[in-house]
C-alpha atoms as a PDB file:
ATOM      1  CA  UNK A   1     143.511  89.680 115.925  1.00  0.00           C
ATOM      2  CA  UNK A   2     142.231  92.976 114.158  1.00  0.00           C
ATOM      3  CA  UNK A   3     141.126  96.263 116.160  1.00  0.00           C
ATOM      4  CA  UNK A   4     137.972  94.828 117.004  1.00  0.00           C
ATOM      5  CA  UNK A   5     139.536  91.335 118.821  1.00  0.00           C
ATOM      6  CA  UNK A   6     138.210  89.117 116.246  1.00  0.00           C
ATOM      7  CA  UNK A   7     139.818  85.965 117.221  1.00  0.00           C
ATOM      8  CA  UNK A   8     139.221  83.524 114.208  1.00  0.00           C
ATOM      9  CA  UNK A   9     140.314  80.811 112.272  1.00  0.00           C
ATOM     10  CA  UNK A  10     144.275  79.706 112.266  1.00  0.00           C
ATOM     11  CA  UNK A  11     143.761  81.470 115.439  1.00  0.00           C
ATOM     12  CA  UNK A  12     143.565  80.513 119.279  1.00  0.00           C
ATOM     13  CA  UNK A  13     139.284  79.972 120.103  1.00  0.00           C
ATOM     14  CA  UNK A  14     138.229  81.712 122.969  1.00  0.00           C
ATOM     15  CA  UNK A  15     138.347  80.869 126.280  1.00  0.00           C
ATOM     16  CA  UNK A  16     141.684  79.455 125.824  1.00  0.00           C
ATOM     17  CA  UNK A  17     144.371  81.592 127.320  1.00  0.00           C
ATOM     18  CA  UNK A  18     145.885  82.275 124.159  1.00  0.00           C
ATOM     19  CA  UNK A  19     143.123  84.290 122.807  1.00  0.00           C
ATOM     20  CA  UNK A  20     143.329  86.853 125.579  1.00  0.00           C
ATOM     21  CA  UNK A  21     147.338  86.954 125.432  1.00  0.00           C
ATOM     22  CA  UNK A  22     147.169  88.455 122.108  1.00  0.00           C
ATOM     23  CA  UNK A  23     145.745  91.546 123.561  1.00  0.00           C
ATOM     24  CA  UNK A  24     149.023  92.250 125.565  1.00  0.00           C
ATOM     25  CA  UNK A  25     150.935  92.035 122.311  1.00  0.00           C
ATOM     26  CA  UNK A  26     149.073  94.080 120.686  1.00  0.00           C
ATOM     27  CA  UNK A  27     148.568  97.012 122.855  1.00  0.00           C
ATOM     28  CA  UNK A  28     152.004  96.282 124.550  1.00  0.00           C
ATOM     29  CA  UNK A  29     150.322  97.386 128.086  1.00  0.00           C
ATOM     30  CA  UNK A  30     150.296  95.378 131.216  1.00  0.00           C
ATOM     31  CA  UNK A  31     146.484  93.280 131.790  1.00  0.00           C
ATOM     32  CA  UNK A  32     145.266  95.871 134.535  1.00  0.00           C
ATOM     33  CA  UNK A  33     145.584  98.949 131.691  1.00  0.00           C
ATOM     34  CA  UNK A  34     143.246  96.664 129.435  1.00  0.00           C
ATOM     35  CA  UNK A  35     139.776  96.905 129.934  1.00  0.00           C
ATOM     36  CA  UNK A  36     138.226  93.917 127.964  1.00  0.00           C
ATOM     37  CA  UNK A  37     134.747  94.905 127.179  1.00  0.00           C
ATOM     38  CA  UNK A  38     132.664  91.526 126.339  1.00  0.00           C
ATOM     39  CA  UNK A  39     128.944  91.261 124.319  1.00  0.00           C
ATOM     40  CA  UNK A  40     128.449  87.447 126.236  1.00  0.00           C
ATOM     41  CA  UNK A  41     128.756  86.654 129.869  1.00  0.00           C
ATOM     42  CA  UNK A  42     130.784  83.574 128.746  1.00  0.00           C
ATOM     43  CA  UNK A  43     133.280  85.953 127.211  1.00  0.00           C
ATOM     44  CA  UNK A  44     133.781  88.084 130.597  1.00  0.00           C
ATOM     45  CA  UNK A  45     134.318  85.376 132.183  1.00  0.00           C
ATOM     46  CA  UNK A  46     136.878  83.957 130.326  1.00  0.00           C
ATOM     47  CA  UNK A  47     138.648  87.697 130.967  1.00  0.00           C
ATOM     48  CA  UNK A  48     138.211  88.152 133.650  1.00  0.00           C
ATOM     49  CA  UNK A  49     139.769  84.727 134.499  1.00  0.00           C
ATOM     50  CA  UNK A  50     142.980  85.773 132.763  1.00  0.00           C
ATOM     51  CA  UNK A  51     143.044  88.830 134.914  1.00  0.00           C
ATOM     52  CA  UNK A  52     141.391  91.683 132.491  1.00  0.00           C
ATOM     53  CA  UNK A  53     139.367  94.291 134.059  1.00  0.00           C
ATOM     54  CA  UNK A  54     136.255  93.397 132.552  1.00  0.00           C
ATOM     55  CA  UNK A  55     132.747  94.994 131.555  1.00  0.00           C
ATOM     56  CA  UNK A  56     130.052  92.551 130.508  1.00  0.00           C
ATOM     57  CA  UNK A  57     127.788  95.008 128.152  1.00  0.00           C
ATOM     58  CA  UNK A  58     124.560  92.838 129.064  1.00  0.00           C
ATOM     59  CA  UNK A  59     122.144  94.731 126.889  1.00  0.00           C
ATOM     60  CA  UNK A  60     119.474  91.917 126.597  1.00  0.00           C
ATOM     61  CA  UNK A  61     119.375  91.988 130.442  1.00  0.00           C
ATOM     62  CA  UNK A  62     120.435  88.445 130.351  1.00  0.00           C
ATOM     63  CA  UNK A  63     121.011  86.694 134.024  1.00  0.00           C
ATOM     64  CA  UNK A  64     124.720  86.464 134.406  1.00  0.00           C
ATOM     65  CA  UNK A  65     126.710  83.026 134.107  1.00  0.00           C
ATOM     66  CA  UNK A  66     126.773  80.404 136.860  1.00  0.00           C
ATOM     67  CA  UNK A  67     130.553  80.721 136.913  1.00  0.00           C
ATOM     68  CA  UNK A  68     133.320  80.950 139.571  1.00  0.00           C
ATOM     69  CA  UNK A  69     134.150  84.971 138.551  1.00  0.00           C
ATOM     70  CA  UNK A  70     131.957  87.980 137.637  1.00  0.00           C
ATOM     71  CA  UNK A  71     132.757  90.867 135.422  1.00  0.00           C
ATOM     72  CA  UNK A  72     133.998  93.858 137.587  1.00  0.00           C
ATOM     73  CA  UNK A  73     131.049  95.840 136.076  1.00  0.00           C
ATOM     74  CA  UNK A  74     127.778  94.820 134.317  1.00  0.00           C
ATOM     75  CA  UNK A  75     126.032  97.435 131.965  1.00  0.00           C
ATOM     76  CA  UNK A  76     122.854  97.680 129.552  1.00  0.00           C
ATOM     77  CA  UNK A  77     124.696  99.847 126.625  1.00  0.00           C
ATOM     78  CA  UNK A  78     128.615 101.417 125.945  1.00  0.00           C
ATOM     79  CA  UNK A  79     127.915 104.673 128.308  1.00  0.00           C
ATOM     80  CA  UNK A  80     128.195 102.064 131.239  1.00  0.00           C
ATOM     81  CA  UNK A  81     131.734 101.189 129.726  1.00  0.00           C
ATOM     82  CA  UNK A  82     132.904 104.906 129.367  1.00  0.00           C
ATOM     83  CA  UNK A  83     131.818 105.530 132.934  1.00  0.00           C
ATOM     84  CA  UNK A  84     133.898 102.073 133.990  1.00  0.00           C
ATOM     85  CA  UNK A  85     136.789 103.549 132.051  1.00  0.00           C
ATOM     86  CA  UNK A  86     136.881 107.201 133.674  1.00  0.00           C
ATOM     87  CA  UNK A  87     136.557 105.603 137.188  1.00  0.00           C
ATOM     88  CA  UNK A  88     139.431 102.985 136.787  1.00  0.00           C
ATOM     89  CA  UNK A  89     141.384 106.102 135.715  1.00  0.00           C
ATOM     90  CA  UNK A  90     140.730 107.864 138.692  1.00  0.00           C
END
Protein backbone atom coordinates (compact mmCIF):
# COMPACT_ATOMS: atom_id res chain seq x y z
CA UNK A 1 0.00 0.00 0.00
CA UNK A 2 1.58 3.54 -0.77
CA UNK A 3 0.40 6.92 1.03
CA UNK A 4 -2.49 7.14 -1.04
CA UNK A 5 -4.01 3.29 -0.12
CA UNK A 6 -3.49 2.03 -3.50
CA UNK A 7 -4.23 -1.53 -2.98
CA UNK A 8 -3.02 -3.33 -6.25
CA UNK A 9 -1.73 -6.20 -7.80
CA UNK A 10 0.24 -9.06 -5.59
CA UNK A 11 -1.94 -7.33 -3.21
CA UNK A 12 -5.25 -8.15 -1.19
CA UNK A 13 -8.52 -6.60 -3.68
CA UNK A 14 -10.78 -4.62 -1.86
CA UNK A 15 -13.47 -5.48 0.06
CA UNK A 16 -11.61 -8.30 1.44
CA UNK A 17 -10.55 -7.73 4.99
CA UNK A 18 -7.07 -7.80 4.18
CA UNK A 19 -7.05 -4.68 2.22
CA UNK A 20 -8.27 -2.58 5.12
CA UNK A 21 -5.80 -4.40 7.71
CA UNK A 22 -2.93 -2.94 5.99
CA UNK A 23 -3.93 0.43 7.15
CA UNK A 24 -3.34 -0.55 10.88
CA UNK A 25 0.17 -1.59 9.94
CA UNK A 26 0.93 1.13 8.42
CA UNK A 27 -0.13 3.90 10.59
CA UNK A 28 0.36 1.59 13.69
CA UNK A 29 -2.97 3.30 15.30
CA UNK A 30 -5.95 1.48 16.57
CA UNK A 31 -9.23 1.45 13.65
CA UNK A 32 -11.24 4.25 15.60
CA UNK A 33 -7.98 6.86 15.10
CA UNK A 34 -8.31 6.01 11.23
CA UNK A 35 -10.63 7.87 9.36
CA UNK A 36 -10.93 6.02 5.94
CA UNK A 37 -12.05 8.56 3.49
CA UNK A 38 -13.63 6.60 0.31
CA UNK A 39 -14.34 8.18 -3.56
CA UNK A 40 -17.22 5.02 -4.06
CA UNK A 41 -20.03 4.11 -1.78
CA UNK A 42 -18.92 0.46 -2.32
CA UNK A 43 -15.60 1.39 -0.79
CA UNK A 44 -17.24 2.96 2.55
CA UNK A 45 -18.94 0.29 2.93
CA UNK A 46 -16.47 -2.14 2.88
CA UNK A 47 -14.81 0.29 5.86
CA UNK A 48 -16.96 0.85 7.49
CA UNK A 49 -17.73 -2.92 7.79
CA UNK A 50 -14.24 -3.50 9.17
CA UNK A 51 -14.92 -0.88 11.76
CA UNK A 52 -13.19 2.46 10.15
CA UNK A 53 -14.77 5.69 10.80
CA UNK A 54 -15.70 6.41 7.43
CA UNK A 55 -16.50 9.51 5.06
CA UNK A 56 -18.00 8.66 1.69
CA UNK A 57 -16.80 11.95 -0.43
CA UNK A 58 -20.01 11.56 -2.77
CA UNK A 59 -19.20 14.42 -5.08
CA UNK A 60 -21.36 13.22 -8.09
CA UNK A 61 -24.31 13.26 -5.62
CA UNK A 62 -24.69 9.64 -6.29
CA UNK A 63 -27.66 7.76 -4.17
CA UNK A 64 -25.87 5.78 -1.56
CA UNK A 65 -25.51 1.82 -1.72
CA UNK A 66 -28.34 -0.57 -0.86
CA UNK A 67 -26.10 -2.09 1.79
CA UNK A 68 -26.44 -3.26 5.44
CA UNK A 69 -23.98 -0.10 6.82
CA UNK A 70 -23.67 3.60 5.89
CA UNK A 71 -20.66 5.80 6.05
CA UNK A 72 -20.69 7.80 9.40
CA UNK A 73 -20.66 10.97 7.20
CA UNK A 74 -21.53 11.67 3.51
CA UNK A 75 -19.98 14.85 1.80
CA UNK A 76 -19.92 16.62 -1.78
CA UNK A 77 -15.99 17.70 -1.67
CA UNK A 78 -12.73 17.23 1.06
CA UNK A 79 -13.96 20.38 3.36
CA UNK A 80 -16.80 17.90 4.48
CA UNK A 81 -13.86 15.47 5.50
CA UNK A 82 -11.80 18.18 7.43
CA UNK A 83 -14.94 19.18 9.27
CA UNK A 84 -15.57 15.13 10.04
CA UNK A 85 -11.98 15.09 11.24
CA UNK A 86 -12.07 18.22 13.72
CA UNK A 87 -15.40 16.91 15.20
CA UNK A 88 -14.21 13.24 15.86
CA UNK A 89 -11.33 15.07 17.61
CA UNK A 90 -13.44 16.88 19.78
Amino acid sequence: MNASGWVGIGNPFKLAARAYEMGLEAFALPREKIAFVASAGWDAAGAKWFGYPTVWVNRAGLPIEELSVNPDAICKDLDGVVSFVKSAAE
